[in-house]
N, C-alpha and C. Protein backbone atom coordinates (compact mmCIF):
# COMPACT_ATOMS: atom_id res chain seq x y z
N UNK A 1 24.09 4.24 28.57
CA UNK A 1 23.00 3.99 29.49
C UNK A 1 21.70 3.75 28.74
N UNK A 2 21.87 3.79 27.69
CA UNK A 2 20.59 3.26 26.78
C UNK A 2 19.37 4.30 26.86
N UNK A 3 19.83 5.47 27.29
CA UNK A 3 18.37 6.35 26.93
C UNK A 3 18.66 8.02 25.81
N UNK A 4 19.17 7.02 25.02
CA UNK A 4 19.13 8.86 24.27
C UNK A 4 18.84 8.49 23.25
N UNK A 5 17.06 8.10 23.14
CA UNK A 5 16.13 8.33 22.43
C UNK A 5 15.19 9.31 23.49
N UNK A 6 15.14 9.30 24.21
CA UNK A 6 14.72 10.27 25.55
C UNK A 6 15.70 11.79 25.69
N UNK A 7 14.86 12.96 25.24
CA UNK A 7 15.49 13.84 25.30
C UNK A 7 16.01 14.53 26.99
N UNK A 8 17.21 14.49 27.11
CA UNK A 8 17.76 15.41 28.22
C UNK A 8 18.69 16.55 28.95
N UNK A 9 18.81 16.79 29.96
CA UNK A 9 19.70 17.77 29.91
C UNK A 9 20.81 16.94 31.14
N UNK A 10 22.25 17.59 31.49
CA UNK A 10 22.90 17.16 32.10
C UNK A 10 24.35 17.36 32.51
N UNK A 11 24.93 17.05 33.36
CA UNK A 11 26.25 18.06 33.67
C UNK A 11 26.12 17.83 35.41
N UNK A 12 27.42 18.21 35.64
CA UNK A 12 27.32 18.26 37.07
C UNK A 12 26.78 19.20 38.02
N UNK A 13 26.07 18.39 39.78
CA UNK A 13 25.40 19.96 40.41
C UNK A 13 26.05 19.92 41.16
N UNK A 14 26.01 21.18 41.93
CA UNK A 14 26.89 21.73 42.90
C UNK A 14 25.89 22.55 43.79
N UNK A 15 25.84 22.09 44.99
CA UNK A 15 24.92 22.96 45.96
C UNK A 15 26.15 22.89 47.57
N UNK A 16 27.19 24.37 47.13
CA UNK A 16 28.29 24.17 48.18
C UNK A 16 27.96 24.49 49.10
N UNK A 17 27.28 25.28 49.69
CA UNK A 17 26.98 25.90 51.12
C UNK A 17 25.81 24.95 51.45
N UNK A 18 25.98 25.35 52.56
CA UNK A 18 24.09 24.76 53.41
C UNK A 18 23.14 25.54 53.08
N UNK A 19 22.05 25.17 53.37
CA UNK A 19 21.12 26.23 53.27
C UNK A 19 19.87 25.20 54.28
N UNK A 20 19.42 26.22 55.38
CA UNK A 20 18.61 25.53 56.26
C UNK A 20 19.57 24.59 57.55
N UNK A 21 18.91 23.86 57.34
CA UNK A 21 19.89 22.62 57.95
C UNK A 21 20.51 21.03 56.61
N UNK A 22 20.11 21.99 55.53
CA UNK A 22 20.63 20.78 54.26
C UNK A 22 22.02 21.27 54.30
N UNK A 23 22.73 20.10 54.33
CA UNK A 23 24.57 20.66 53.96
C UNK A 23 24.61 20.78 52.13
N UNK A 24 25.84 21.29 52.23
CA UNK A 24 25.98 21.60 50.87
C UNK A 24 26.49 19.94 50.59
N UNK A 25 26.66 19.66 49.31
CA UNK A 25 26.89 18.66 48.52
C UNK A 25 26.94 18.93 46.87
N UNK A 26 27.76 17.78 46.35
CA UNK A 26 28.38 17.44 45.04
C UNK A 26 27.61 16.20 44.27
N UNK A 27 27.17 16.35 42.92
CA UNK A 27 26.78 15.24 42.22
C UNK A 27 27.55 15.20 41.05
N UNK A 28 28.25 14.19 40.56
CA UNK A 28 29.74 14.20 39.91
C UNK A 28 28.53 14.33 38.56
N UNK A 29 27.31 13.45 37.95
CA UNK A 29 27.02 13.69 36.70
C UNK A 29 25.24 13.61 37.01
N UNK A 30 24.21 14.20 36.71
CA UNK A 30 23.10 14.55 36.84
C UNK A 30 22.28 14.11 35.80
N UNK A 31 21.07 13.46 35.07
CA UNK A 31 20.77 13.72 34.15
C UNK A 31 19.24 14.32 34.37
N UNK A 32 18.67 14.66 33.65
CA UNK A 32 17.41 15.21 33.97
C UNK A 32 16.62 14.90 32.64
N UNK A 33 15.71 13.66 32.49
CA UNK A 33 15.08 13.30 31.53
C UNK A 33 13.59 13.76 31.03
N UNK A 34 13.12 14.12 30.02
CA UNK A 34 12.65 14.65 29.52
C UNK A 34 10.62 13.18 29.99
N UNK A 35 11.62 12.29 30.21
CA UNK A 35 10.37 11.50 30.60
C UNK A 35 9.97 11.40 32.43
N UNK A 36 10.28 12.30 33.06
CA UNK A 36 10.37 12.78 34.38
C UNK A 36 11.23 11.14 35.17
N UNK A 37 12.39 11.12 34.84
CA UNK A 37 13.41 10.50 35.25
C UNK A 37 14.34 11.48 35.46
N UNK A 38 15.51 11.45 37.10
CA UNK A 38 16.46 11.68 37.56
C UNK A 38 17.13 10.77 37.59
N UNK A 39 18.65 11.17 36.85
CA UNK A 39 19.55 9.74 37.20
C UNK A 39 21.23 10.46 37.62
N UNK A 40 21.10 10.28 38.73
CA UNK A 40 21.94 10.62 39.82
C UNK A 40 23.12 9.65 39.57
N UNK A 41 24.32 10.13 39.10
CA UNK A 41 25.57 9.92 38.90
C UNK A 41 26.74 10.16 39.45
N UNK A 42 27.06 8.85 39.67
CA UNK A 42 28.93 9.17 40.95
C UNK A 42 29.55 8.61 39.85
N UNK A 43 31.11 9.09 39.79
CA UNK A 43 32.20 9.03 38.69
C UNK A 43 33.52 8.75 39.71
N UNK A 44 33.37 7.25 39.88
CA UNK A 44 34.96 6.68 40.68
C UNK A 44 35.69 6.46 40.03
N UNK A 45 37.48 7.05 39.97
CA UNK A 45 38.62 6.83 39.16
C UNK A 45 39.35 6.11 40.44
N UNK A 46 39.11 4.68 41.13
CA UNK A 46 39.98 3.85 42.10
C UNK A 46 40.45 2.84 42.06
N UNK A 47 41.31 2.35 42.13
CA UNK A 47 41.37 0.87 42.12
C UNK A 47 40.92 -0.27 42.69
N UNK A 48 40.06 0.34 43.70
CA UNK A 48 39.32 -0.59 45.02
C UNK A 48 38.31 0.27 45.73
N UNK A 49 37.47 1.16 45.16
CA UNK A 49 36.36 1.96 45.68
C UNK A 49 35.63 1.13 46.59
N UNK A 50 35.04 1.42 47.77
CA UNK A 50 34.26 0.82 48.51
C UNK A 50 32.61 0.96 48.03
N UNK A 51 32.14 -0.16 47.70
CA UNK A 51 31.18 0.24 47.13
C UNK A 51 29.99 0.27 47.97
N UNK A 52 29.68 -0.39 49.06
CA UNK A 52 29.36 0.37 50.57
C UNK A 52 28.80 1.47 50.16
N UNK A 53 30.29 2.70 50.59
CA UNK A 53 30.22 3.67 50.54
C UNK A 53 29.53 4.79 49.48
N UNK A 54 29.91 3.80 47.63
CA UNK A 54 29.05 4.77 46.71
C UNK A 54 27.93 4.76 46.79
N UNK A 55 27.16 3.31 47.23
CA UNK A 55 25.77 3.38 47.58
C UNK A 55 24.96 4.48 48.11
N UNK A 56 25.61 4.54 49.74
CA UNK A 56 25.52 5.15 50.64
C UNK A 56 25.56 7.13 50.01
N UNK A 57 26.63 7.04 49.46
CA UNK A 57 26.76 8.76 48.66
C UNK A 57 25.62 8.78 47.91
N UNK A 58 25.40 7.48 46.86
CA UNK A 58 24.28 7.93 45.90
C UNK A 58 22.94 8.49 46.95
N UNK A 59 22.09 7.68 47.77
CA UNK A 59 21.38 7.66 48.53
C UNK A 59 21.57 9.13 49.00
N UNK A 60 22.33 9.06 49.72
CA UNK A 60 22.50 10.75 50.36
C UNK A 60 22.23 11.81 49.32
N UNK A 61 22.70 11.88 48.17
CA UNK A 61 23.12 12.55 47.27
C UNK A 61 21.40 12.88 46.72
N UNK A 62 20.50 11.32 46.20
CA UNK A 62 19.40 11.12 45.55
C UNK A 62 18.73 12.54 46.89
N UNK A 63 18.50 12.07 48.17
CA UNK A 63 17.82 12.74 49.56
C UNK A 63 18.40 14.42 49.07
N UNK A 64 19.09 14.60 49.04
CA UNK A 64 19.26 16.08 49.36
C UNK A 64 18.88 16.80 47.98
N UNK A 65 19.31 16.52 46.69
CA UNK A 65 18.66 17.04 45.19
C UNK A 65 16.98 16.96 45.35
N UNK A 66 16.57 16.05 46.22
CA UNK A 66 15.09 16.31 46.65
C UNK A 66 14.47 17.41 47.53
N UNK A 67 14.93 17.31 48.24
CA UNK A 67 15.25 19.17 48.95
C UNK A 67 15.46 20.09 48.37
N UNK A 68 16.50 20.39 47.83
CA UNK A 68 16.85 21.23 47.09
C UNK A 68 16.01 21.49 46.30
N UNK A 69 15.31 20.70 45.34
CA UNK A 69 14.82 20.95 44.09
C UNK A 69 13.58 20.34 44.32
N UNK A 70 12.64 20.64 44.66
CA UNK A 70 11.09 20.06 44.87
C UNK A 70 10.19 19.80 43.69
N UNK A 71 10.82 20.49 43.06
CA UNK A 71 10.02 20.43 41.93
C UNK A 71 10.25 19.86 41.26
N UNK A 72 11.00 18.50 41.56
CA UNK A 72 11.28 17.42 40.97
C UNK A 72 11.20 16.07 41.76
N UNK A 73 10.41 16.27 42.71
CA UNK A 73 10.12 15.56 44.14
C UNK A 73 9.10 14.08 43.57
N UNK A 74 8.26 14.60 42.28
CA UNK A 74 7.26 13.45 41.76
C UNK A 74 8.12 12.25 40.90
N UNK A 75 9.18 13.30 40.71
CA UNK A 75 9.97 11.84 39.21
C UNK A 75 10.53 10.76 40.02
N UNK A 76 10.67 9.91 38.95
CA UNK A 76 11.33 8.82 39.29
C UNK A 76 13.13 8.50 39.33
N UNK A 77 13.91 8.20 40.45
CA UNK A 77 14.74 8.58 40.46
C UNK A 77 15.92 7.14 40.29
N UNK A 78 16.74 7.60 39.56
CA UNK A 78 17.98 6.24 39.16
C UNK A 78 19.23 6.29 39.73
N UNK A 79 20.34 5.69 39.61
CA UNK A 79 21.31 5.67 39.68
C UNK A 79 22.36 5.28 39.20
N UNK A 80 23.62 6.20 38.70
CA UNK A 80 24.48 5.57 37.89
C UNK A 80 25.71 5.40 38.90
N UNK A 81 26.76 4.51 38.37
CA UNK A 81 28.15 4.62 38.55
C UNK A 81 28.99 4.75 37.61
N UNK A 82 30.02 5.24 37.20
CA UNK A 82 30.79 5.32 36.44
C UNK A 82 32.26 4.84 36.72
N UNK A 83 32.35 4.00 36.41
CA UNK A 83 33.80 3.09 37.35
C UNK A 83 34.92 2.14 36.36
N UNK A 84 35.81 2.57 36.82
CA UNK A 84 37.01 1.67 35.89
C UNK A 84 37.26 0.01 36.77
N UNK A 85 36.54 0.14 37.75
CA UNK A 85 36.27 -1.32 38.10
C UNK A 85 35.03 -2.08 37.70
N UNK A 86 35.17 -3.15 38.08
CA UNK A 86 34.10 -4.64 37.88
C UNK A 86 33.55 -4.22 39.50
N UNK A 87 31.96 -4.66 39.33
CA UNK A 87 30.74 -3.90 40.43
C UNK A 87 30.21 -5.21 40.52
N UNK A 88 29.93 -5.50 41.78
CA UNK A 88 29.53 -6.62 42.53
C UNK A 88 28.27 -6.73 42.07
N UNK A 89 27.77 -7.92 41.51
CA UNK A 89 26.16 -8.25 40.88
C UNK A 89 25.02 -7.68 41.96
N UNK A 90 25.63 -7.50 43.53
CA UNK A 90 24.16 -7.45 44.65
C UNK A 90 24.05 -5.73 44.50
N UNK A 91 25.21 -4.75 43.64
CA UNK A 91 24.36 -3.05 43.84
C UNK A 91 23.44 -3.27 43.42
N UNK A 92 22.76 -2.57 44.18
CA UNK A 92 21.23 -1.79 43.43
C UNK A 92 21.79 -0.45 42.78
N UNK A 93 22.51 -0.53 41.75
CA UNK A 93 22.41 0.59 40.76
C UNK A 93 21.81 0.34 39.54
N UNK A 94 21.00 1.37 38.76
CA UNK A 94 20.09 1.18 37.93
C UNK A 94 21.53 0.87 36.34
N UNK A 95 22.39 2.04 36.56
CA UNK A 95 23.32 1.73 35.13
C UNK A 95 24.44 1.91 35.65
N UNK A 96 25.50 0.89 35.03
CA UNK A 96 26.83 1.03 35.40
C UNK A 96 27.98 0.84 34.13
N UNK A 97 28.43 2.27 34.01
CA UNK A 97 28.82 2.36 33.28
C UNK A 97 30.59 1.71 32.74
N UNK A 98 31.39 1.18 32.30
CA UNK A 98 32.60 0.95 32.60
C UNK A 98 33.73 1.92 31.77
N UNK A 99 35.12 2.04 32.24
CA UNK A 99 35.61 2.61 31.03
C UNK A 99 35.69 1.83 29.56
N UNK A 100 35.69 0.17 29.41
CA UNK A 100 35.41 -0.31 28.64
C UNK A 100 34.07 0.11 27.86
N UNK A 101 33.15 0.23 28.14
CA UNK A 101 31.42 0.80 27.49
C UNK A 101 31.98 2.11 27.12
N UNK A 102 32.62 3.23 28.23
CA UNK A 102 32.87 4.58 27.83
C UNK A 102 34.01 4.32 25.89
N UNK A 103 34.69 3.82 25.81
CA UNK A 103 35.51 3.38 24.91
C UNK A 103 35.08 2.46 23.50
N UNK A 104 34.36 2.10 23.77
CA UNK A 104 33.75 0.72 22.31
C UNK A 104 33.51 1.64 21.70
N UNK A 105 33.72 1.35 20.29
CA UNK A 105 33.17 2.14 19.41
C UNK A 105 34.60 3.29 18.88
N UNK A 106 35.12 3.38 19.70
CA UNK A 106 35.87 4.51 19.63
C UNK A 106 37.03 4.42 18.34
């Protein structure tokens, strides 16, 4: 994803229960950048993911880590995919990662 000259932290969140009227929810990979960037990560292993739908999760996903965590309400927020498929040129995702990119080098 081209930022680790930017120091960060990262790993998956987990907020299982509700709390309030926020439902609980899953973010498959998180990053939290040291230059007040969030980059909100879904990790599809499908052969035909609806990508509709990851949009739609990221979005949900971006909304509720804002709740949850306010104190991160000013940064600027991204989005990854992580996918063993080819991603239609019209997402609006900021990085998309492939298992080919995960692999080069290797």
């Amino acid at each position: 994803m081209k930022f680790d000259q930017i120091g960060y932290s990262s790993g998956a969140y987990f907020q299982r229960r509700s709390v309030g009227e926020t439902p609980g929810f899953q973010i498959d990979l998180l990053f939290i950048r040291d230059d007040n960037v969030v980059v909100i990560g879904e990790v599809k292993y499908q052969e035909a993911p609806n990508m509709s739908e990851i949009a739609q999760q990221l979005a949900r996903n971006e909304t509720l880590f804002k709740q949850q965590q306010p104190k991160y309400k000013n940064y600027t927020y991204k989005k990854a995919l992580i996918t063993m498929n080819n991603v239609p040129p019209h997402m609006s995702i900021d990085y998309i990662v492939s298992l080919d990119d995960l692999f080069k080098g290797v």
